[in-house]
C-alpha atoms as a PDB file:
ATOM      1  CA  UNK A   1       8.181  -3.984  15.838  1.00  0.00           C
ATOM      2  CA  UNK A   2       5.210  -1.954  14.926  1.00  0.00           C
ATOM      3  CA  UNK A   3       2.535  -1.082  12.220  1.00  0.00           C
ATOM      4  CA  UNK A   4       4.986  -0.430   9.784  1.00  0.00           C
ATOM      5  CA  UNK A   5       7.435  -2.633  10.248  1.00  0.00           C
ATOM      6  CA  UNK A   6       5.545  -5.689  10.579  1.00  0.00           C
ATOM      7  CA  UNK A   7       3.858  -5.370   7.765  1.00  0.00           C
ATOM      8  CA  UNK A   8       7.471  -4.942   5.930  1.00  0.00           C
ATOM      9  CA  UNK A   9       8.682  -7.978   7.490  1.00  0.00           C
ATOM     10  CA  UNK A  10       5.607  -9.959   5.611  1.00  0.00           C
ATOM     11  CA  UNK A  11       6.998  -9.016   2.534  1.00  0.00           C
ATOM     12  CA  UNK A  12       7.301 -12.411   0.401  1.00  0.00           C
ATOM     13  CA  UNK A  13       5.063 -14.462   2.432  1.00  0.00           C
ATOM     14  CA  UNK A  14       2.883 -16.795   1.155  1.00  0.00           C
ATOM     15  CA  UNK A  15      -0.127 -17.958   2.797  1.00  0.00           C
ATOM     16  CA  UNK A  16      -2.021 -21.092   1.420  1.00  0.00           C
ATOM     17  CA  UNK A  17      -5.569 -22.104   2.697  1.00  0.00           C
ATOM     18  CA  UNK A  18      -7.073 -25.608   3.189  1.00  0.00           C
ATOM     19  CA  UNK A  19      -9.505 -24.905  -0.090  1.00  0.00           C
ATOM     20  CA  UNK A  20      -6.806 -24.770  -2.292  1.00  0.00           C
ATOM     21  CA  UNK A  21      -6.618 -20.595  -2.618  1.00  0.00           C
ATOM     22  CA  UNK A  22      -3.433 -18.868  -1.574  1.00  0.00           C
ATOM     23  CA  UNK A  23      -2.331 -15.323  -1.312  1.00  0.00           C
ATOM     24  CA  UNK A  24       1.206 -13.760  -1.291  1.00  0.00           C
ATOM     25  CA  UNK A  25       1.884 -10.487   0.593  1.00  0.00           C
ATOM     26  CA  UNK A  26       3.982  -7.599  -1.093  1.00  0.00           C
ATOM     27  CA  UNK A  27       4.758  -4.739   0.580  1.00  0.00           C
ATOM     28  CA  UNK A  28       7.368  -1.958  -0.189  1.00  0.00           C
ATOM     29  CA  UNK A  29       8.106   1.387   0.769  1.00  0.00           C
ATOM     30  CA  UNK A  30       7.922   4.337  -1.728  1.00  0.00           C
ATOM     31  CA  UNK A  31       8.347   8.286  -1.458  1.00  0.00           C
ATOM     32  CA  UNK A  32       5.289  10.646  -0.801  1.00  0.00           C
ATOM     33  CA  UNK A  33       3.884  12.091  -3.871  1.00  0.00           C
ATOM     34  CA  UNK A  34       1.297  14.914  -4.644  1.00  0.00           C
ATOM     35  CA  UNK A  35      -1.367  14.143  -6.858  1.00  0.00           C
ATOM     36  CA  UNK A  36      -4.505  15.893  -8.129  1.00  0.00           C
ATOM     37  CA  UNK A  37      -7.850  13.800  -7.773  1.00  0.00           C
ATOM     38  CA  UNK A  38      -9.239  12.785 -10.678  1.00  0.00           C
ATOM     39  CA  UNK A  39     -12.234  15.715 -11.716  1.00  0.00           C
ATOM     40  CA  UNK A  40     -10.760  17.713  -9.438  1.00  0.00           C
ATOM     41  CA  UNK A  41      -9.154  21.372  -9.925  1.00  0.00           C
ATOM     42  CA  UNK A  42      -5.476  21.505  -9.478  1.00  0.00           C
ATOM     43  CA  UNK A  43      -5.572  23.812  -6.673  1.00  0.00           C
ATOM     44  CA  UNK A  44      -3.398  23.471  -3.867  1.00  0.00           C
ATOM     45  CA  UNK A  45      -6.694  22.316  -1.203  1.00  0.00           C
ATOM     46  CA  UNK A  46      -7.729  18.965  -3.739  1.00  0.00           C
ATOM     47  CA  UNK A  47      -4.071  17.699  -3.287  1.00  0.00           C
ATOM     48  CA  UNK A  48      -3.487  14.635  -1.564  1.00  0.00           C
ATOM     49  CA  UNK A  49      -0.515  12.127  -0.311  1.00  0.00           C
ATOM     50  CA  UNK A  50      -0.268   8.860  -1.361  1.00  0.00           C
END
């Protein structure tokens, strides 16, 4: 497995720490978008994947 993957794999995990906090991991895949940065012209240049 890499990058990727493993963190897919963590997806539903729960992690609980000795102080009493926790954390639970979601991950998920989505499609690539465009969008425009916020203040930014719409031009092609100020575009970015997320």
């Amino acid at each position: 497995m890499e990058g990727l993957d493993i963190l897919l794999s963590m997806h539903g995990t729960v992690v609980y720490r000795d102080d009493g906090y926790w954390w639970k991991i979601e991950v998920w895949t989505v499609l690539p978008t465009i969008v425009a940065i916020e203040g930014k012209s719409h031009e092609s240049q100020n575009r970015h994947y997320v």
